[in-house]
C-alpha atoms as a PDB file:
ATOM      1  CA  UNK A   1      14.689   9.443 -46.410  1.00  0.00           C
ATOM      2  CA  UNK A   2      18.186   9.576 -45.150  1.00  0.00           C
ATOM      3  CA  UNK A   3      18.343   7.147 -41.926  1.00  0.00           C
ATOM      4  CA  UNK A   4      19.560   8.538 -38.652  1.00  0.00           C
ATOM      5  CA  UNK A   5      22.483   7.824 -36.814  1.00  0.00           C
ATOM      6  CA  UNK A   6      22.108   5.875 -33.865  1.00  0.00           C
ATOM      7  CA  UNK A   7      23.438   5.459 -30.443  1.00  0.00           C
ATOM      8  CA  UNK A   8      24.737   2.285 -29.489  1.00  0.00           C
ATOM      9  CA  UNK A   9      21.948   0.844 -26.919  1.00  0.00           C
ATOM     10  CA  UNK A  10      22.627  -1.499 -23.724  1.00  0.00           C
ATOM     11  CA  UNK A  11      21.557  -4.382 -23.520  1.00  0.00           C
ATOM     12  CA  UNK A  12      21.810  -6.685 -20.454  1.00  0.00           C
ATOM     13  CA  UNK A  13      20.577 -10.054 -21.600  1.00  0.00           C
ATOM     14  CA  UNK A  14      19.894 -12.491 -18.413  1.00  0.00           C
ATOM     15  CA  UNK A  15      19.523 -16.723 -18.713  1.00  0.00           C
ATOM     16  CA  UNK A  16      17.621 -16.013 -22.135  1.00  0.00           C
ATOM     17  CA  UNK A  17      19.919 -16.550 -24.961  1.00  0.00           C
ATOM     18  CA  UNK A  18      19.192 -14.014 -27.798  1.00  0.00           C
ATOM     19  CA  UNK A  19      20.911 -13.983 -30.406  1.00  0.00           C
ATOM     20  CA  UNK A  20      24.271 -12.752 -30.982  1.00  0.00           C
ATOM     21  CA  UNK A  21      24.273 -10.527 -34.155  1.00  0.00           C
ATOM     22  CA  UNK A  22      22.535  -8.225 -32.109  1.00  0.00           C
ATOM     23  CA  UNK A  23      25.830  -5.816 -31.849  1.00  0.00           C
ATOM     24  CA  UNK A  24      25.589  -4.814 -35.688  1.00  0.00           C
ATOM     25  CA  UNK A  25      21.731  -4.830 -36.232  1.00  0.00           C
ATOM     26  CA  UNK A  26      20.322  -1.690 -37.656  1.00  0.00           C
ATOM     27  CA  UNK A  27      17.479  -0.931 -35.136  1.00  0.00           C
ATOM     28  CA  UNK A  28      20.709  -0.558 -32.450  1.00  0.00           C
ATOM     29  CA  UNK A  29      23.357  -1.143 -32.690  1.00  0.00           C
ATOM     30  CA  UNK A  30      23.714  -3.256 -29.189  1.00  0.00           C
ATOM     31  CA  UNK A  31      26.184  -3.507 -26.654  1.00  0.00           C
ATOM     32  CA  UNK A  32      25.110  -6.359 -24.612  1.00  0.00           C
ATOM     33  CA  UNK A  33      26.274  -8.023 -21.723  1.00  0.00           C
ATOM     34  CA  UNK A  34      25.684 -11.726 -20.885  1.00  0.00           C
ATOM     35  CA  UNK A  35      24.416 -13.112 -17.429  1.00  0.00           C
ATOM     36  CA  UNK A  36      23.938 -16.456 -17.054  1.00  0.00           C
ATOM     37  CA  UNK A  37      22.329 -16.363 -13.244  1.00  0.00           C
ATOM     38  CA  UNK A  38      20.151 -13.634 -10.877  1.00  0.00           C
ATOM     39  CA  UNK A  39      23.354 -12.832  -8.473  1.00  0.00           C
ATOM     40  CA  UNK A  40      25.748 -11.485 -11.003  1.00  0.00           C
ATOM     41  CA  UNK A  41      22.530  -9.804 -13.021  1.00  0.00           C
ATOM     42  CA  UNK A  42      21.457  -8.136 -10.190  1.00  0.00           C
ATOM     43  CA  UNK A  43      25.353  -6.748  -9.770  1.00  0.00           C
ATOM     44  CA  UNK A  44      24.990  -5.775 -12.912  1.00  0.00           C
ATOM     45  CA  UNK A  45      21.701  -3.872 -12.326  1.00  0.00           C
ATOM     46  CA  UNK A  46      23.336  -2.214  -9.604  1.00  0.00           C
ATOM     47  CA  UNK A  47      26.558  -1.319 -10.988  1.00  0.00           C
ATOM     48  CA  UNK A  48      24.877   0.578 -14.554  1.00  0.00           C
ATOM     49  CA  UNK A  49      22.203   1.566 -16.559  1.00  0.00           C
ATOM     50  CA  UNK A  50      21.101  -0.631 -19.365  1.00  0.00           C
ATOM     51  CA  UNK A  51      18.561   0.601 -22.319  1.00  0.00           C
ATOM     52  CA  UNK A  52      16.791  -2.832 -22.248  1.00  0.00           C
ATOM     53  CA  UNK A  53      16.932  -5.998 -19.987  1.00  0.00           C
ATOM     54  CA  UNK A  54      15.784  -9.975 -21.668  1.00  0.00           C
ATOM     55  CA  UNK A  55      15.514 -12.368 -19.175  1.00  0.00           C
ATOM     56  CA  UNK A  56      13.760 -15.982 -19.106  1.00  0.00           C
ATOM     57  CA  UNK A  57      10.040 -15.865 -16.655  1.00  0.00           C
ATOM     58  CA  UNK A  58      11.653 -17.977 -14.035  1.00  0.00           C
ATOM     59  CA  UNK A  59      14.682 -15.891 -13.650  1.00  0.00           C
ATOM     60  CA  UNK A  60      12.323 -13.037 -13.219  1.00  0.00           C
ATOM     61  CA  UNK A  61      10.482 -14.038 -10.659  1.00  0.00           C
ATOM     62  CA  UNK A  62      13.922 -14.804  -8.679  1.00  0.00           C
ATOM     63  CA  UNK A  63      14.787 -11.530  -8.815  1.00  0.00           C
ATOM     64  CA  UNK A  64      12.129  -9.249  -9.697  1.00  0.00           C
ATOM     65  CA  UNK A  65      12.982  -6.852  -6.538  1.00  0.00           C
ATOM     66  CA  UNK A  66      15.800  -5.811  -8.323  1.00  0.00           C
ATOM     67  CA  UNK A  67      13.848  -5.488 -11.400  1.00  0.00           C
ATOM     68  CA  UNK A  68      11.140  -3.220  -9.839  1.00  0.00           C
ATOM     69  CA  UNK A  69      13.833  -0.234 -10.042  1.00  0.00           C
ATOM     70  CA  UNK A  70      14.907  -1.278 -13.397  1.00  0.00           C
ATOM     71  CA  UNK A  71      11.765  -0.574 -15.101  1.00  0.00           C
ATOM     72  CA  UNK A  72      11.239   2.727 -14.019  1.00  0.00           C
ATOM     73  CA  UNK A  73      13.992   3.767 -16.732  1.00  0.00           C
ATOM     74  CA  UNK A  74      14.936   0.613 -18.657  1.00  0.00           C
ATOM     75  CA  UNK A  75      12.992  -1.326 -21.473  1.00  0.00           C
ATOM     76  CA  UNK A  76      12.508  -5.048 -19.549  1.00  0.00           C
ATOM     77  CA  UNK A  77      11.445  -7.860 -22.030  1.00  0.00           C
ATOM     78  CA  UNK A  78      10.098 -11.337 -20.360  1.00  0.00           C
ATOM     79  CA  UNK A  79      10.629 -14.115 -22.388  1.00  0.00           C
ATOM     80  CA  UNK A  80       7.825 -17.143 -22.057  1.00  0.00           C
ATOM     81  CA  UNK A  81       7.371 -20.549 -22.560  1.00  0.00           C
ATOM     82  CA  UNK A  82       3.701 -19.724 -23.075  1.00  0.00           C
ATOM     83  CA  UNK A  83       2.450 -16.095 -24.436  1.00  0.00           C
ATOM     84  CA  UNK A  84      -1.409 -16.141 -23.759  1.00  0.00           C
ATOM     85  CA  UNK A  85      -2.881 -13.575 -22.917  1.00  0.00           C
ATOM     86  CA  UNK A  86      -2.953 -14.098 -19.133  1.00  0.00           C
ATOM     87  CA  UNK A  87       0.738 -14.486 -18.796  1.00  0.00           C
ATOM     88  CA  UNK A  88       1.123 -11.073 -21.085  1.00  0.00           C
ATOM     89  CA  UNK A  89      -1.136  -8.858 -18.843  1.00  0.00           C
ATOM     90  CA  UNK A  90       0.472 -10.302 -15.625  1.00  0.00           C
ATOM     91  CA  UNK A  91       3.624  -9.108 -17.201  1.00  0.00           C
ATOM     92  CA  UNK A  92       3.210  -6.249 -18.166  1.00  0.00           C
ATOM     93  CA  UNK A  93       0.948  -5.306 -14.975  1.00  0.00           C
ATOM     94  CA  UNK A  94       4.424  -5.825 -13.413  1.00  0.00           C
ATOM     95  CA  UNK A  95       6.516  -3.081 -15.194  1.00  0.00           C
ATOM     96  CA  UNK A  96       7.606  -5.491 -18.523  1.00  0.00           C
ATOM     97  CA  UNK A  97       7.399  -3.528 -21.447  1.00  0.00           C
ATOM     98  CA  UNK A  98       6.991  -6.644 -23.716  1.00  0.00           C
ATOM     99  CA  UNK A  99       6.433 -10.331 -23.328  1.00  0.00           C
ATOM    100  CA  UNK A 100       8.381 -12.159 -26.091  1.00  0.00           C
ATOM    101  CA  UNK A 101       8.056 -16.246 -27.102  1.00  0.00           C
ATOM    102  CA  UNK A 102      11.457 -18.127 -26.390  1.00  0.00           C
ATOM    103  CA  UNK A 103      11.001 -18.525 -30.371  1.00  0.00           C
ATOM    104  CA  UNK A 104      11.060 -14.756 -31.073  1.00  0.00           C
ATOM    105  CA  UNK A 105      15.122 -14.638 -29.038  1.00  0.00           C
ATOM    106  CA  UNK A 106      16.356 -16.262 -32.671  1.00  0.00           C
ATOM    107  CA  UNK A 107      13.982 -14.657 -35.494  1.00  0.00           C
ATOM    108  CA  UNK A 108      14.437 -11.599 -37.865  1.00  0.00           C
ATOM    109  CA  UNK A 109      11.935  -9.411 -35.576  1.00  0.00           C
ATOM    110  CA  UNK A 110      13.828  -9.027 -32.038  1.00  0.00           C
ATOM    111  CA  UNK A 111      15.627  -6.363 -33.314  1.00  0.00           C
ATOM    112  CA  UNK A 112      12.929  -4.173 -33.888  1.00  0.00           C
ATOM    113  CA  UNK A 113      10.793  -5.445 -31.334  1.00  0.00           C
ATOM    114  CA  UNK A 114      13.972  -4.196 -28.992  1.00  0.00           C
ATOM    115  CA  UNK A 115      13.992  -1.113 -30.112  1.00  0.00           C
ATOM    116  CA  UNK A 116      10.175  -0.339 -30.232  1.00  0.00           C
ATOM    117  CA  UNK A 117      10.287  -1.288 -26.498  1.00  0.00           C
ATOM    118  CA  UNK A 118      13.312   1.218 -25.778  1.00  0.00           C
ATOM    119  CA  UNK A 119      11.615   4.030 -27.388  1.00  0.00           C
ATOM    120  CA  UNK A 120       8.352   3.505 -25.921  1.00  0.00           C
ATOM    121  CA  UNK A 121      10.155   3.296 -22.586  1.00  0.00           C
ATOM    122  CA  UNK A 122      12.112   6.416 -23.383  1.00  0.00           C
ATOM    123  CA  UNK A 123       9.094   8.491 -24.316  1.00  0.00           C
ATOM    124  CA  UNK A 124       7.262   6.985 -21.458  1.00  0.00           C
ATOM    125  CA  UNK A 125       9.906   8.593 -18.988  1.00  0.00           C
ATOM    126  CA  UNK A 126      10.061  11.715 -20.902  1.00  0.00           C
ATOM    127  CA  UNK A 127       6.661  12.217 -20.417  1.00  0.00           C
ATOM    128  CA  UNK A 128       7.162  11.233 -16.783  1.00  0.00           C
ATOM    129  CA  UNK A 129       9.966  13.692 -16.381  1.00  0.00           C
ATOM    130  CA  UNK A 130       7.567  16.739 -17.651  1.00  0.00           C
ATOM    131  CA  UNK A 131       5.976  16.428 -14.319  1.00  0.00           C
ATOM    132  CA  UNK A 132       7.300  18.374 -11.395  1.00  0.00           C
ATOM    133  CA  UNK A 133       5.107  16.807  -8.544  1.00  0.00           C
ATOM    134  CA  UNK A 134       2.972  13.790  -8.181  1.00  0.00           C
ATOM    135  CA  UNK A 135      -0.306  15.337  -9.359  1.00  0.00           C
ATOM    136  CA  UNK A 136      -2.206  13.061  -6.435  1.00  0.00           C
ATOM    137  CA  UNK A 137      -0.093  13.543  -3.755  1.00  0.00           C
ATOM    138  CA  UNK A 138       2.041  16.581  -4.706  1.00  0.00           C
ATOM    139  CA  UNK A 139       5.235  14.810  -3.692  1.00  0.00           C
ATOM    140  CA  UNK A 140       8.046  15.571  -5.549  1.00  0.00           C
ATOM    141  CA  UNK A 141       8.976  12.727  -8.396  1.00  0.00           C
ATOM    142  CA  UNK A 142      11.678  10.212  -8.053  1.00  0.00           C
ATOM    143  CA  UNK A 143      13.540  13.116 -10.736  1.00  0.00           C
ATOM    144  CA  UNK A 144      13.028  15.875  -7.857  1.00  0.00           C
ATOM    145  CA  UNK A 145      14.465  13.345  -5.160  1.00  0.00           C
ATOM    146  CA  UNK A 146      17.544  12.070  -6.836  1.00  0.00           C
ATOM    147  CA  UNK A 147      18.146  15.703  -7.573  1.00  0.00           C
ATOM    148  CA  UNK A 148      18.259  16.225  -3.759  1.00  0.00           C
ATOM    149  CA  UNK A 149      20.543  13.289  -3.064  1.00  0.00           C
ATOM    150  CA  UNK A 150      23.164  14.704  -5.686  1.00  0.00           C
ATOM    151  CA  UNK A 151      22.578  18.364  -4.086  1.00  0.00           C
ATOM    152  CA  UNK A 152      23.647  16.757  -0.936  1.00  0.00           C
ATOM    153  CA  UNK A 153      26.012  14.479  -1.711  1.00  0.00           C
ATOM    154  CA  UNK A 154      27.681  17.455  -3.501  1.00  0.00           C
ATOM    155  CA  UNK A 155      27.860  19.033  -0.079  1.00  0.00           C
ATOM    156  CA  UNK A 156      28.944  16.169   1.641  1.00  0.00           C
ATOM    157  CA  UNK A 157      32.341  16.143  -0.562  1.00  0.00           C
ATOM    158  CA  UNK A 158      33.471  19.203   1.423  1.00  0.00           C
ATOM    159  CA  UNK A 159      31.309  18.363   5.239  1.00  0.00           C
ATOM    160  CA  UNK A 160      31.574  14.536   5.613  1.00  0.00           C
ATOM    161  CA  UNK A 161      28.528  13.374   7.450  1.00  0.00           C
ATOM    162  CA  UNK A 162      25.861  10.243   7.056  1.00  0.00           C
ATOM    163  CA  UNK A 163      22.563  10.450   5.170  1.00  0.00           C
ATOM    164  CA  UNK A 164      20.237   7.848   3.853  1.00  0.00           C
ATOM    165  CA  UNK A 165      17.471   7.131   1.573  1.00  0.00           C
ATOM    166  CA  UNK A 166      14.703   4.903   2.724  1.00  0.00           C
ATOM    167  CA  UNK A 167      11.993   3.626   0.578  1.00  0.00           C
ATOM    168  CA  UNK A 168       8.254   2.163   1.601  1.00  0.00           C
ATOM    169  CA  UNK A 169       6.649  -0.479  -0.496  1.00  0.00           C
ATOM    170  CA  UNK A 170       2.810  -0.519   0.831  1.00  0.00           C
ATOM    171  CA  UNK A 171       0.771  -3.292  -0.226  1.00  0.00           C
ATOM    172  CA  UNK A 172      -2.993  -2.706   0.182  1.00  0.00           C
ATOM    173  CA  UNK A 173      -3.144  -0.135  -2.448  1.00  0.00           C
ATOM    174  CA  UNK A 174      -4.089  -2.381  -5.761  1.00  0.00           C
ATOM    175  CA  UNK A 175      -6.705  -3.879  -3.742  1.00  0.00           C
ATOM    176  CA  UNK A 176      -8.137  -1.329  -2.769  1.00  0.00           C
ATOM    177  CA  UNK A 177      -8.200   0.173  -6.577  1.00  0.00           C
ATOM    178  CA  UNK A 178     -10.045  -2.638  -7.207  1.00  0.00           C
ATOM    179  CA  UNK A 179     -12.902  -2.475  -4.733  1.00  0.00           C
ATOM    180  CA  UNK A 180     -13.134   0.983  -4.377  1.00  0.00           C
ATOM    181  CA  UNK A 181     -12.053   2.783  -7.744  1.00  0.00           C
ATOM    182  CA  UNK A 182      -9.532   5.545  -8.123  1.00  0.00           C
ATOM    183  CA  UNK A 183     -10.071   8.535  -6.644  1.00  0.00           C
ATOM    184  CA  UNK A 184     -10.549   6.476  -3.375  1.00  0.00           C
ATOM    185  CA  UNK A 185      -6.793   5.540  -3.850  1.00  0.00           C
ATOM    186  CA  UNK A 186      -5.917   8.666  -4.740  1.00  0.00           C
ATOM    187  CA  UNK A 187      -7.556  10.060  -1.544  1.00  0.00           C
ATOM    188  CA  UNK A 188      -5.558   7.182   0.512  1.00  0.00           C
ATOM    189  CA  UNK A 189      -2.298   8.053  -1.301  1.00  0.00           C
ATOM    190  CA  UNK A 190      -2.927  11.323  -0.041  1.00  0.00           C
ATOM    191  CA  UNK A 191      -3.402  10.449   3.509  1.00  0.00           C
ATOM    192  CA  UNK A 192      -0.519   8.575   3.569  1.00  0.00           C
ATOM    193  CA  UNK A 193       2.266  11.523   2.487  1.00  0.00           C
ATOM    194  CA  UNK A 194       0.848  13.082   4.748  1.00  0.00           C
ATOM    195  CA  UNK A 195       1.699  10.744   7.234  1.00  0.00           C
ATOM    196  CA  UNK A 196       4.983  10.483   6.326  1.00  0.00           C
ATOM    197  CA  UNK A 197       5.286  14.150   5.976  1.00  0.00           C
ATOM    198  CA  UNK A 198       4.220  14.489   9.935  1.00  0.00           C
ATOM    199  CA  UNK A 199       6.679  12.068  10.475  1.00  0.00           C
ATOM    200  CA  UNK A 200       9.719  13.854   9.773  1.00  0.00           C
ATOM    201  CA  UNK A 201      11.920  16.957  10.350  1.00  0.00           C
ATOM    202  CA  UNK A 202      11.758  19.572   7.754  1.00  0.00           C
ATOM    203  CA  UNK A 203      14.833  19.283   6.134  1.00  0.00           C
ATOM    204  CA  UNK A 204      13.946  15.552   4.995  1.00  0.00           C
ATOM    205  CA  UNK A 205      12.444  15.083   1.847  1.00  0.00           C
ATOM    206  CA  UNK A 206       9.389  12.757   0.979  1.00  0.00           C
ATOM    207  CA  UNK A 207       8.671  11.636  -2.703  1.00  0.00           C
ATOM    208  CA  UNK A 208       6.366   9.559  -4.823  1.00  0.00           C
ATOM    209  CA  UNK A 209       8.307   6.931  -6.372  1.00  0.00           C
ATOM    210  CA  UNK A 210       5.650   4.972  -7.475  1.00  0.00           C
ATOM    211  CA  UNK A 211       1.689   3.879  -7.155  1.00  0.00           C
ATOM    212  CA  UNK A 212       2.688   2.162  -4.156  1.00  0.00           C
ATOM    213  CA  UNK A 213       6.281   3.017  -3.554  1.00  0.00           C
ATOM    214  CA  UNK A 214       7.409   6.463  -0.938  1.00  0.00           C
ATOM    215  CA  UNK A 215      10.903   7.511  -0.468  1.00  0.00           C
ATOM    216  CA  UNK A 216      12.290   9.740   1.900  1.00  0.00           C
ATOM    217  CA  UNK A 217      15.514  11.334   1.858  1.00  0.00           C
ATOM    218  CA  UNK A 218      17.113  11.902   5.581  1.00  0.00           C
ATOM    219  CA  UNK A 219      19.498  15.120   4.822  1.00  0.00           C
ATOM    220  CA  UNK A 220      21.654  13.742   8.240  1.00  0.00           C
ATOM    221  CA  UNK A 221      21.916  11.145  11.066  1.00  0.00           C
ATOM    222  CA  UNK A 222      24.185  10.211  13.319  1.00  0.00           C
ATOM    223  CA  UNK A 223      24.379   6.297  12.945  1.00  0.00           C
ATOM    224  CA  UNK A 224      23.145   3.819  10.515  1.00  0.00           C
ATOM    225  CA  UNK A 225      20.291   2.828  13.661  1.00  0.00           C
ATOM    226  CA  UNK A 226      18.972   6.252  13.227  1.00  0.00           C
ATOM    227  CA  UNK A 227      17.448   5.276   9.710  1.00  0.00           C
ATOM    228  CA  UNK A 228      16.350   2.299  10.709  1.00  0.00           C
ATOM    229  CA  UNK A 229      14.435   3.797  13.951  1.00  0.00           C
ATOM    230  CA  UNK A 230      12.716   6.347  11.418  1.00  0.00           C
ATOM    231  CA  UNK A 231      12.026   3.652   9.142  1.00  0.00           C
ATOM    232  CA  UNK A 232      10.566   1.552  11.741  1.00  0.00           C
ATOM    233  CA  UNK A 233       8.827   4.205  13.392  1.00  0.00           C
ATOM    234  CA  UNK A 234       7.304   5.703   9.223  1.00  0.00           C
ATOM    235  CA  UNK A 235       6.358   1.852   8.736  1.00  0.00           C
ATOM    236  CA  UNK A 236       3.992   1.835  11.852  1.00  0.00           C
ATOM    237  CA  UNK A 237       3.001   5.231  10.830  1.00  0.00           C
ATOM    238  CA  UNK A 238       1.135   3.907   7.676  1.00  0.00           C
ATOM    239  CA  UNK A 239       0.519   0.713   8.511  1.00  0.00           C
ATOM    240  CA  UNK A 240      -1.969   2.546  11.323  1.00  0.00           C
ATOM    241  CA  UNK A 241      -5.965   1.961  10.535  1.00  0.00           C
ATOM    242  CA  UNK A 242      -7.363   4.133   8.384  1.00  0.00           C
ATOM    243  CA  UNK A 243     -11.080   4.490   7.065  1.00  0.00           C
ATOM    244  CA  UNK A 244     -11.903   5.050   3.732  1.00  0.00           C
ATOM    245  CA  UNK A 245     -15.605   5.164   1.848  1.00  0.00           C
ATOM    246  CA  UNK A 246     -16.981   3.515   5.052  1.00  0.00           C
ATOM    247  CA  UNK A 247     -13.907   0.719   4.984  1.00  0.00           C
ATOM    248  CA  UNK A 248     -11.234  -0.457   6.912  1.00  0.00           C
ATOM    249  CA  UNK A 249      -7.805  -0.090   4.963  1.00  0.00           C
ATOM    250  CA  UNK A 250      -5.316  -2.835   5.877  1.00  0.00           C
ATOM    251  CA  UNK A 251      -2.042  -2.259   5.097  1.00  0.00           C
ATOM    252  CA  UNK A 252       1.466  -3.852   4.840  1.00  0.00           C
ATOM    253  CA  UNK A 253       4.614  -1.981   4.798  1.00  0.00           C
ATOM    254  CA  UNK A 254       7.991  -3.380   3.492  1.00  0.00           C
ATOM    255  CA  UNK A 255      11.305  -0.944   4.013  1.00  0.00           C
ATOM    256  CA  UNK A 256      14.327  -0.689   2.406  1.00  0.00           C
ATOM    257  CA  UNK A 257      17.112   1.786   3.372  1.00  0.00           C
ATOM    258  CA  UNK A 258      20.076   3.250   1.394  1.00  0.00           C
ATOM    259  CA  UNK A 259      23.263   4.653   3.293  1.00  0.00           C
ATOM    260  CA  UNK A 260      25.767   7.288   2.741  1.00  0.00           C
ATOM    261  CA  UNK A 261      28.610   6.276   2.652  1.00  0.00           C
ATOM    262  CA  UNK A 262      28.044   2.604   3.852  1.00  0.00           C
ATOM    263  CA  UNK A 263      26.609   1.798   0.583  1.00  0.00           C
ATOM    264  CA  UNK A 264      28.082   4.202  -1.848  1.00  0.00           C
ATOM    265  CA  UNK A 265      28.410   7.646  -2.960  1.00  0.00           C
ATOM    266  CA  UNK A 266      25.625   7.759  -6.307  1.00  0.00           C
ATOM    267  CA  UNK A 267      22.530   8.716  -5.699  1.00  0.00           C
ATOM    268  CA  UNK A 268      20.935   6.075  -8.422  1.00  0.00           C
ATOM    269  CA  UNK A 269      22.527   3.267  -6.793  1.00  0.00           C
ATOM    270  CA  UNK A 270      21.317   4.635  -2.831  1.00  0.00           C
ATOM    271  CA  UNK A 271      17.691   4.625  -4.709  1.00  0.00           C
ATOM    272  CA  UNK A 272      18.235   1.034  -6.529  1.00  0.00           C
ATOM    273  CA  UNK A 273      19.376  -0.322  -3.718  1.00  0.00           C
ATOM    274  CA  UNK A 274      17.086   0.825  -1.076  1.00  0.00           C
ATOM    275  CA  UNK A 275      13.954  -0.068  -3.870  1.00  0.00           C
ATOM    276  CA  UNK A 276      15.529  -3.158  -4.393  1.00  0.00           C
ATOM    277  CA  UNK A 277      15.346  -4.362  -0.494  1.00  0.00           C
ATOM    278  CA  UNK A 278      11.454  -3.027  -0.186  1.00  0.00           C
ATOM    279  CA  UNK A 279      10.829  -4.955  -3.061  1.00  0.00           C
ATOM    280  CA  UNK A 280      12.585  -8.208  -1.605  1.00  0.00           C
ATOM    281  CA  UNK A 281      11.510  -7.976   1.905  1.00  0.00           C
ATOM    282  CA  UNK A 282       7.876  -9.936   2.524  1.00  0.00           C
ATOM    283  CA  UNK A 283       4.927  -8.461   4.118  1.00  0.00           C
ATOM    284  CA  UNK A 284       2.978 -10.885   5.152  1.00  0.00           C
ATOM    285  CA  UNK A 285       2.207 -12.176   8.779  1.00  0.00           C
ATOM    286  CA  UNK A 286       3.052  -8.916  10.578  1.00  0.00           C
ATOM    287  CA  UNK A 287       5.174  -5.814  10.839  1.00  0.00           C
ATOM    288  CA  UNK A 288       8.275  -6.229   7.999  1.00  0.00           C
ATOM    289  CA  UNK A 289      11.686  -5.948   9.042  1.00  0.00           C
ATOM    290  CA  UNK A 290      13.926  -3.123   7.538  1.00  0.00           C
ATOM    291  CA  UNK A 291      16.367  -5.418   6.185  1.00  0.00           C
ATOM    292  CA  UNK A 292      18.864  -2.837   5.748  1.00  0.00           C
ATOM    293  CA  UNK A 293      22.212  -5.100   6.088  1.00  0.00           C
ATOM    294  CA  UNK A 294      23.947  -7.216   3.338  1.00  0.00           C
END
């Protein structure tokens, strides 16, 4: 069998220390790039697209907003002290495609075990691609929304004028999974696009970025305070009672916003950046803050 020819892969390797022969291995060939803290990884993040990221737990959990918008598209590996079984679900529960032992960062088999992740991740978005809505909702996908942003940041080349992205992280939802079974979260998940969808003008866009993750694309405003009055005003919105199977639904809403041009011009970094603040911000002990500054 004649062996393919490969792309070269990206690798971002954070504070975990894999080897180095990586860049001629025959499951990649790798380009990596070296981090040795969260602030410049999370640059990094930012800045490009990366086929897998290896970082160390406790690294992780410093920065895992900025990881929550990483593995929607890129392979994330966890490397652990300890690899029981516990630990592994937890992981993986959390978006990591495989949870390696600080042993495995020197052996024969991270190659391959690299790769396997990347492809499963690929195939994993394919397959998420092939869909045009959320099937629950019938929100457009994160796919559908970026294609918006780049529609109107097209336009906005040749008629300057603001826009913004802002994305809802609502906490509630797993719990409720858990007491009251799917199709009771799929009838909340319903209830609350259409919340958001009463919430705003036509022209705006609302999109299923996640099981517990909305965006919505404003198509103009006037000043960065106009995003963060919708925001405020889409967080209160969903964070409103509502009663499911005989229940009480409490919710908490964190909110992260993405501005044209403020924040840049590309409609994957708008995203990444506003997903990055929702997952950051805290929800506990009240009403969340937008946290839309740097």
């Amino acid at each position: 069998m004649t062996t393919p020819t490969l792309r070269v892969l990206t690798l971002l390797d954070i504070a975990a220390e894999a080897r180095r022969d990586l860049e001629s291995s025959a499951f990649g060939p790798f380009d990596m790039l070296a981090r040795d803290t969260a602030r410049p990884a999370r640059d990094s993040l930012a800045d490009g697209a990366f086929d897998a990221v290896i970082l160390d737990a406790e690294t992780a959990e410093s920065m895992y907003g900025a990881l929550e918008h990483a593995a929607m598209d890129t392979a994330v590996l966890i490397v652990c002290d300890e690899t029981d079984a516990g630990t592994t679900i937890s992981w993986q529960q959390r978006g990591a495609e495989q949870v390696l032992r600080r042993s495995d960062l020197n052996s024969d088999v991270l190659p391959g075990m690299l790769r396997s992740a990347i492809e499963r991740k690929r195939h994993e978005c394919q397959a998420r691609k092939a869909y045009v809505t959320d099937v629950q909702t019938g929100l457009p996908h994160q796919e559908q929304l970026i294609e918006h942003m780049s529609h109107l940041l097209a336009l906005r080349e040749r008629e300057p004028a603001p826009m913004a992205v802002l994305v809802l992280r609502v906490e509630g939802i797993a719990a409720t999974q858990a007491r009251l079974g799917s199709e009771a979260v799929n009838l909340l998940r319903r209830m609350l696009a259409a919340r958001l969808r009463a919430g705003v003008r036509a022209s705006d866009v609302v999109a299923s970025i996640g099981d517990d993750r909305f965006a919505v694309l404003l198509a103009s405003i006037l000043t960065p305070s106009d995003a963060q009055h919708v925001g405020a005003k889409l967080s209160q919105a969903l964070r409103a009672p509502i009663k499911l199977a005989g229940e009480e639904i409490a919710l908490a809403v964190a909110l992260g916003i993405g501005e044209y041009p403020q924040h840049g011009a590309n409609p994957d970094a708008l995203l990444r950046r506003a997903i990055g603040l929702a997952g950051a911000q805290t929800t506990a002990g009240g009403p969340p803050g937008a946290a839309n500054d740097e």
